[in-house]
N, C-alpha and C. Protein backbone atom coordinates (compact mmCIF):
# COMPACT_ATOMS: atom_id res chain seq x y z
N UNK A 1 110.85 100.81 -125.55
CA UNK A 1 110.90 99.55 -124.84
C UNK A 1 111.98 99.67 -123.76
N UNK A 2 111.58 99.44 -122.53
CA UNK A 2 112.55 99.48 -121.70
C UNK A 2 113.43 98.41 -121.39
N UNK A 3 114.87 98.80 -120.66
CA UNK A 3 115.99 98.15 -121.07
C UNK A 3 116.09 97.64 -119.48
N UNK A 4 116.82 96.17 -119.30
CA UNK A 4 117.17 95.16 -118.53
C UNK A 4 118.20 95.65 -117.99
N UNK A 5 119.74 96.15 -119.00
CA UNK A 5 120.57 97.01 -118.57
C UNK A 5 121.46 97.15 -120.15
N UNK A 6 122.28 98.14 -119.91
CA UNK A 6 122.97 99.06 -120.80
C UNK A 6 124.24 98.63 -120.61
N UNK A 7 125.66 98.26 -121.38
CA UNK A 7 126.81 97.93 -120.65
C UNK A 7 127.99 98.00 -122.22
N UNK A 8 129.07 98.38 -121.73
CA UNK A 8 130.03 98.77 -122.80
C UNK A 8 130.88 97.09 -123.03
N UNK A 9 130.92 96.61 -124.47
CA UNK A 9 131.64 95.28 -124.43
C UNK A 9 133.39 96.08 -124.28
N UNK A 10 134.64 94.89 -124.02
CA UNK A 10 135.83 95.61 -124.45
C UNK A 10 136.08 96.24 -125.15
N UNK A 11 135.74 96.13 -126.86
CA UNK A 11 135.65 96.74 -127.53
C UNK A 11 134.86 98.11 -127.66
N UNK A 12 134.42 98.28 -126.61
CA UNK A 12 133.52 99.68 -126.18
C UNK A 12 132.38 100.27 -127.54
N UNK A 13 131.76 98.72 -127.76
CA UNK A 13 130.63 98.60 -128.43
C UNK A 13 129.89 98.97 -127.38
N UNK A 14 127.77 99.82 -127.81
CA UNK A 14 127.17 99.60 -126.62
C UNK A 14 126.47 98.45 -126.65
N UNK A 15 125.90 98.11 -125.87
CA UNK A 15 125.52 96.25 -125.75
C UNK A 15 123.66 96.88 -124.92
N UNK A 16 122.85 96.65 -125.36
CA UNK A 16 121.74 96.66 -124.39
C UNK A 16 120.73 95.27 -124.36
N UNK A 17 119.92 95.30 -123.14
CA UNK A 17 119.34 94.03 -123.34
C UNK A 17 117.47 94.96 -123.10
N UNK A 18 116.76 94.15 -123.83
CA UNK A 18 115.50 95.35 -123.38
C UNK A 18 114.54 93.94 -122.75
N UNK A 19 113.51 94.61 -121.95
CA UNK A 19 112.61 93.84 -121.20
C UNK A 19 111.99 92.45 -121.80
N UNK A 20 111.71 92.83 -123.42
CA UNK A 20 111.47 91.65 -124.32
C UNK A 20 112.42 90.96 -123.93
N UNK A 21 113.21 90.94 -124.73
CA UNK A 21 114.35 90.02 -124.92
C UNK A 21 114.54 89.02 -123.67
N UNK A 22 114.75 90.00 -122.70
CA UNK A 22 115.10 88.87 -121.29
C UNK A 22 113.97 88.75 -120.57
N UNK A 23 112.96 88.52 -120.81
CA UNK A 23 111.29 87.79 -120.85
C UNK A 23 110.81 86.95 -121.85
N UNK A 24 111.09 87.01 -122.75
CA UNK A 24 110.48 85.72 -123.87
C UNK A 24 111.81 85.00 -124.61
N UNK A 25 112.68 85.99 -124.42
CA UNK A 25 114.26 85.03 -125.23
C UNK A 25 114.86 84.21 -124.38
N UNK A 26 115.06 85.19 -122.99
CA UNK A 26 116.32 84.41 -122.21
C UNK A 26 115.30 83.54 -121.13
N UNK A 27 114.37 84.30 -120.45
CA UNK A 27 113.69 83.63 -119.29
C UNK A 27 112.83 82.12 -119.92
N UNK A 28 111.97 82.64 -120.54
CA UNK A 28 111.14 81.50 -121.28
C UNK A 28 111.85 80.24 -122.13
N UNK A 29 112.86 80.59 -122.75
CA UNK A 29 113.80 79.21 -123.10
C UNK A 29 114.69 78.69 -122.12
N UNK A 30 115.13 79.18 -121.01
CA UNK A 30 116.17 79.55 -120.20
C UNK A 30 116.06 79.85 -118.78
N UNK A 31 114.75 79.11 -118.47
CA UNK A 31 114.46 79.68 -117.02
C UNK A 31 115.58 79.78 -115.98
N UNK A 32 116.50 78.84 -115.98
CA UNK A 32 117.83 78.77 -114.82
C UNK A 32 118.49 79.74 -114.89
N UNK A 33 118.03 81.08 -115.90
CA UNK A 33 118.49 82.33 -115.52
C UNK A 33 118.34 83.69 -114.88
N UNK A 34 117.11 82.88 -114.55
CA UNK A 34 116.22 83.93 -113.54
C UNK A 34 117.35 84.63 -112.80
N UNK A 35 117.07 86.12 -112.34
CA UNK A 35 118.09 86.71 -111.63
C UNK A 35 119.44 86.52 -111.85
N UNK A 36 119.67 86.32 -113.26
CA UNK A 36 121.14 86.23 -113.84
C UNK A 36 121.79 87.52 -114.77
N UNK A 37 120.97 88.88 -114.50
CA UNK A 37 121.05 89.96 -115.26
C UNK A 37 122.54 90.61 -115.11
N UNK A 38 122.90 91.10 -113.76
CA UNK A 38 124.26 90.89 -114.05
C UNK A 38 125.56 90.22 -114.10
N UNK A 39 125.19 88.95 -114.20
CA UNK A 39 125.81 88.25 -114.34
C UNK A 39 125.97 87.83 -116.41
N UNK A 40 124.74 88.06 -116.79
CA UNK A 40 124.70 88.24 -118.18
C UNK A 40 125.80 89.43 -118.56
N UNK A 41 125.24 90.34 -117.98
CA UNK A 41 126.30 91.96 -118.45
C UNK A 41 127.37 92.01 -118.13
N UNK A 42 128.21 91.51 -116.71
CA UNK A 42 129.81 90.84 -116.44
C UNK A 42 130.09 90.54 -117.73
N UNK A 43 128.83 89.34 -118.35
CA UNK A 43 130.09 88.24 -119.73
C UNK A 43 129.88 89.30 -120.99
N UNK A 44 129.25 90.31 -120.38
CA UNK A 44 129.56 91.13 -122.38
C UNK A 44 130.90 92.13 -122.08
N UNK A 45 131.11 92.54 -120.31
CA UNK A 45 131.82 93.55 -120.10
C UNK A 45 133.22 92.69 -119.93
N UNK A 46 133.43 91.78 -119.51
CA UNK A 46 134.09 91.00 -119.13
C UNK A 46 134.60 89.52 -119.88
N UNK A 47 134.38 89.25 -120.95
CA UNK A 47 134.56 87.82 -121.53
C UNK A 47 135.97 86.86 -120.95
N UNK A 48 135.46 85.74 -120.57
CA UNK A 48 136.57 84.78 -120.11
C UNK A 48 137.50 84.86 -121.06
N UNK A 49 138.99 85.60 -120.44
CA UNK A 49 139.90 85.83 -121.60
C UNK A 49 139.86 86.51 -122.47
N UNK A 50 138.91 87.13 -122.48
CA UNK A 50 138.57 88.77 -123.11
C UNK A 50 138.43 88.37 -124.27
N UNK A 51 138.20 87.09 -124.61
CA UNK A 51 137.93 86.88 -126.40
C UNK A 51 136.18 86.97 -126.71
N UNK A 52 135.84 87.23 -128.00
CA UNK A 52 134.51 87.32 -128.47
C UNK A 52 134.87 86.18 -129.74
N UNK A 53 133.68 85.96 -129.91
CA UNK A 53 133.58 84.94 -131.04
C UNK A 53 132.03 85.52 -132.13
N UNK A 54 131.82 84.86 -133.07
CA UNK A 54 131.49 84.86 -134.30
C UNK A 54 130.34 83.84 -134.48
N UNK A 55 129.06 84.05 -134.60
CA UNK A 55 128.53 82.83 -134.76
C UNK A 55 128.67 82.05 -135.97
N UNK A 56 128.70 80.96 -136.17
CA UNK A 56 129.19 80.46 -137.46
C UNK A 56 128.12 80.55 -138.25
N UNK A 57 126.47 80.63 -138.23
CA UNK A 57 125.67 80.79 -138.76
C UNK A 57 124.97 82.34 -139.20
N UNK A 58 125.32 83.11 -138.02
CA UNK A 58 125.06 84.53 -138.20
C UNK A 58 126.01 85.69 -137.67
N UNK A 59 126.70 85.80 -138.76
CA UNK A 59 127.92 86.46 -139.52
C UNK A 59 127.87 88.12 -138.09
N UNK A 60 126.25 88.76 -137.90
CA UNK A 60 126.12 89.62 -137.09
C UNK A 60 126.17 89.64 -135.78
N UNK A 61 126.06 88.22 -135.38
CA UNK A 61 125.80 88.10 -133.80
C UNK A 61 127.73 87.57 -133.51
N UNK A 62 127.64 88.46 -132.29
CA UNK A 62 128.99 87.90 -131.66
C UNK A 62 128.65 86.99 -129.96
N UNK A 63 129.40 86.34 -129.87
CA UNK A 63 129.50 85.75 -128.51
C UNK A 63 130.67 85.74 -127.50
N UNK A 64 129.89 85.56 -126.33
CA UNK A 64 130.59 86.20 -125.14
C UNK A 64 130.46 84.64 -123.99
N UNK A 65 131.95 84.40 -124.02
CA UNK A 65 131.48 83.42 -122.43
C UNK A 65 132.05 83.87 -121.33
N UNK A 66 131.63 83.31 -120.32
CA UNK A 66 132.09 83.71 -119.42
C UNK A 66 132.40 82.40 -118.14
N UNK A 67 132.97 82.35 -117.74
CA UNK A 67 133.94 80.70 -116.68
C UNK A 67 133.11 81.30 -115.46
N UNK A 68 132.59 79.75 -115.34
CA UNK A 68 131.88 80.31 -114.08
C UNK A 68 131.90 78.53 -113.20
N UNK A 69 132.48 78.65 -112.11
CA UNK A 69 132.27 76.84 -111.35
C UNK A 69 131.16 76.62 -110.68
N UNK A 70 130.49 75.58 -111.50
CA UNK A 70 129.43 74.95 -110.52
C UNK A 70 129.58 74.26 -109.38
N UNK A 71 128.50 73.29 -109.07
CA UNK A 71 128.28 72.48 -108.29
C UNK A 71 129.70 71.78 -108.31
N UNK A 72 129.92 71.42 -107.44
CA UNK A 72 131.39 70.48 -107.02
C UNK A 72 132.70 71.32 -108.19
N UNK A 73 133.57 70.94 -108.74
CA UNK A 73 133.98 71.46 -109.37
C UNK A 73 133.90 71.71 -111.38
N UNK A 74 132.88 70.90 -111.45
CA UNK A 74 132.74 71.10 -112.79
C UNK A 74 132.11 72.89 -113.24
N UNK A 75 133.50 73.14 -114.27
CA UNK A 75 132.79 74.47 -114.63
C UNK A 75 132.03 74.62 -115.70
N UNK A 76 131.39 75.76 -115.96
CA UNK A 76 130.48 75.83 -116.96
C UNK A 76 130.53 77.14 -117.83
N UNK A 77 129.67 77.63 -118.88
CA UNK A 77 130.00 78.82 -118.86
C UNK A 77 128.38 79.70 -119.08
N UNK A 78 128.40 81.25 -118.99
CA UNK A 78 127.04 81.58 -119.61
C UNK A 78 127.44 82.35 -121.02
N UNK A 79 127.13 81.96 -121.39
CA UNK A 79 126.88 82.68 -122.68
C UNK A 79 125.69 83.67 -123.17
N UNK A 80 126.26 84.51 -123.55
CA UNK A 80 125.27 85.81 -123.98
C UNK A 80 125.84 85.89 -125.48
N UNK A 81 124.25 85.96 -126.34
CA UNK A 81 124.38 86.10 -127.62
C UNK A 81 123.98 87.55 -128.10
N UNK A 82 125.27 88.94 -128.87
CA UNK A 82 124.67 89.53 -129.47
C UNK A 82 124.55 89.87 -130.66
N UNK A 83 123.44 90.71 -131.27
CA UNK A 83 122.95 90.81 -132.58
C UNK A 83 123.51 92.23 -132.78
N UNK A 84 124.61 92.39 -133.33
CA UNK A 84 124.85 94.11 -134.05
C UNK A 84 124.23 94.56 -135.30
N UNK A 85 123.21 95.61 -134.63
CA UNK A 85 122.34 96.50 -135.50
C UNK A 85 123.39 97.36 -136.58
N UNK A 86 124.36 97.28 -136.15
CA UNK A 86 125.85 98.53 -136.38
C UNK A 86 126.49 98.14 -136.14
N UNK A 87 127.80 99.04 -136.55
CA UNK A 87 129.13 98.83 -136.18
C UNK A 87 129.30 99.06 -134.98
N UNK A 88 128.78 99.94 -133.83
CA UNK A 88 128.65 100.36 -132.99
C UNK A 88 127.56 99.76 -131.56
N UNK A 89 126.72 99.15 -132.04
CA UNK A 89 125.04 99.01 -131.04
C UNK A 89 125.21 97.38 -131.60
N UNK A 90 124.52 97.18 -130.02
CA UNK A 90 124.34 95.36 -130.62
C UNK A 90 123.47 95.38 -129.42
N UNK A 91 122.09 94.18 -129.70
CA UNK A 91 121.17 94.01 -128.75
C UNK A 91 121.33 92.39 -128.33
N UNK A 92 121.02 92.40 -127.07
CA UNK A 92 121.48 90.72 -126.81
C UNK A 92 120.62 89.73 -127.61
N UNK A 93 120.41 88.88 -127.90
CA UNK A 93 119.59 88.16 -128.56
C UNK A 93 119.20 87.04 -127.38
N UNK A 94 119.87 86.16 -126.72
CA UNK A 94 119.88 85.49 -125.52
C UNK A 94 120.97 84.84 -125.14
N UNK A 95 120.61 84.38 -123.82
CA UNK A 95 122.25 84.08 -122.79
C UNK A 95 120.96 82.57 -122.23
N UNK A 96 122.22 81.61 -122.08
CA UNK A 96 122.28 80.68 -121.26
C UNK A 96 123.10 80.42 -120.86
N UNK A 97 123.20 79.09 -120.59
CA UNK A 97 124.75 78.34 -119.30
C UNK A 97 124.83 76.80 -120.35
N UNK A 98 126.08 77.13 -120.53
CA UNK A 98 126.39 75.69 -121.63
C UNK A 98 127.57 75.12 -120.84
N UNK A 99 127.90 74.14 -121.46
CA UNK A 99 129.33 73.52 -120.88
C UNK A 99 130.62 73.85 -121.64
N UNK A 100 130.26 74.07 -122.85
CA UNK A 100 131.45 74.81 -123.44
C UNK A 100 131.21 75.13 -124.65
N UNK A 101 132.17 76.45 -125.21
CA UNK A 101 131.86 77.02 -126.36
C UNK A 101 131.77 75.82 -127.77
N UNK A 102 130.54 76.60 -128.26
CA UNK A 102 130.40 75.76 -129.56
C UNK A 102 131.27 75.64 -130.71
N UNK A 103 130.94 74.46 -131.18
CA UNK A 103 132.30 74.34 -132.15
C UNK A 103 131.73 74.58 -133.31
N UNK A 104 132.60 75.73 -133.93
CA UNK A 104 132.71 76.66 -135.88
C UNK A 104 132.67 77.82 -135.21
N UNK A 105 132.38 78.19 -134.26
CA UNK A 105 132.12 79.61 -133.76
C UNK A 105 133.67 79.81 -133.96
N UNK A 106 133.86 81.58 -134.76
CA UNK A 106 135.21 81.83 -135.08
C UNK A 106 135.59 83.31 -134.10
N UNK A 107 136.94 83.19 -133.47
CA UNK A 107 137.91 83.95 -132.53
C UNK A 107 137.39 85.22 -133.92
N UNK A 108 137.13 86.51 -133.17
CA UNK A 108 137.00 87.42 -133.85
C UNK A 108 137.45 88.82 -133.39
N UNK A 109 137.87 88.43 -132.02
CA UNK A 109 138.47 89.42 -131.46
C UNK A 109 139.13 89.11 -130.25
N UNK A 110 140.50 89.58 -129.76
CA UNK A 110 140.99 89.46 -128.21
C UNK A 110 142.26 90.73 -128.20
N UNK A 111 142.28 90.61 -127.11
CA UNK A 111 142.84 91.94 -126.44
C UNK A 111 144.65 91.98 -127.38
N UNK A 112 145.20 93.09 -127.62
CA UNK A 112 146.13 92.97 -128.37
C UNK A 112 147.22 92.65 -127.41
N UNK A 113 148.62 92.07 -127.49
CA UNK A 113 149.36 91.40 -126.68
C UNK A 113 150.13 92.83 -125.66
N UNK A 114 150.54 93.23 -125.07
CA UNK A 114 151.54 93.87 -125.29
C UNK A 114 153.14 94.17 -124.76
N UNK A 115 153.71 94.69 -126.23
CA UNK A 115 154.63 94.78 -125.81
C UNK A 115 155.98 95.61 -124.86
């Protein structure tokens, strides 16, 4: 199955998205993301504040937002959801544009401070 694109999260997990996925997951629930591919892969390579989160319902999928300003100044974010097959490989499950991260979703990772 061919892939949308390939991209390393911080944690230098690999992250892929395949043609399914961003045709019947992200486009078809999610049309306002048409032509949002790298802008999806920025928020897995890139997370606002470099934090990932935890879905509170599925223990495997992690989440990624990313700060992005709309129309006038209200910002928003996109979110990309992934599913880790492994410790290593995770496939996106889907990305939209929310207004802000959901609440139970748990901090599961951010960049270490340093000293």
């Amino acid at each position: 199955m061919p892939f949308i694109f390939e991209t390393t999260d911080p944690r230098g997990k690999r992250v892929v998205c395949t043609e399914e996925t961003w045709i019947f997951h992200v486009l078809d629930e999610h049309p306002q993301m048409e032509d949002s591919e790298e802008d999806v892969k920025k928020t897995i390579e890139e997370p606002t504040y470099s934090m990932i989160y935890q879905d509170k319902d599925y223990p495997e999928r992690h989440i990624y937002y990313q700060k992005q300003i709309g129309l006038g100044t209200y910002p928003y974010y996109i979110k990309a959801v992934v599913e880790f097959l492994s410790d290593e490989y995770g496939e996106l499950v889907t990305s939209f544009v929310t207004d802000s991260p959901k609440d139970g979703e748990i901090l599961i990772w951010k960049p270490r401070s340093r000293a």
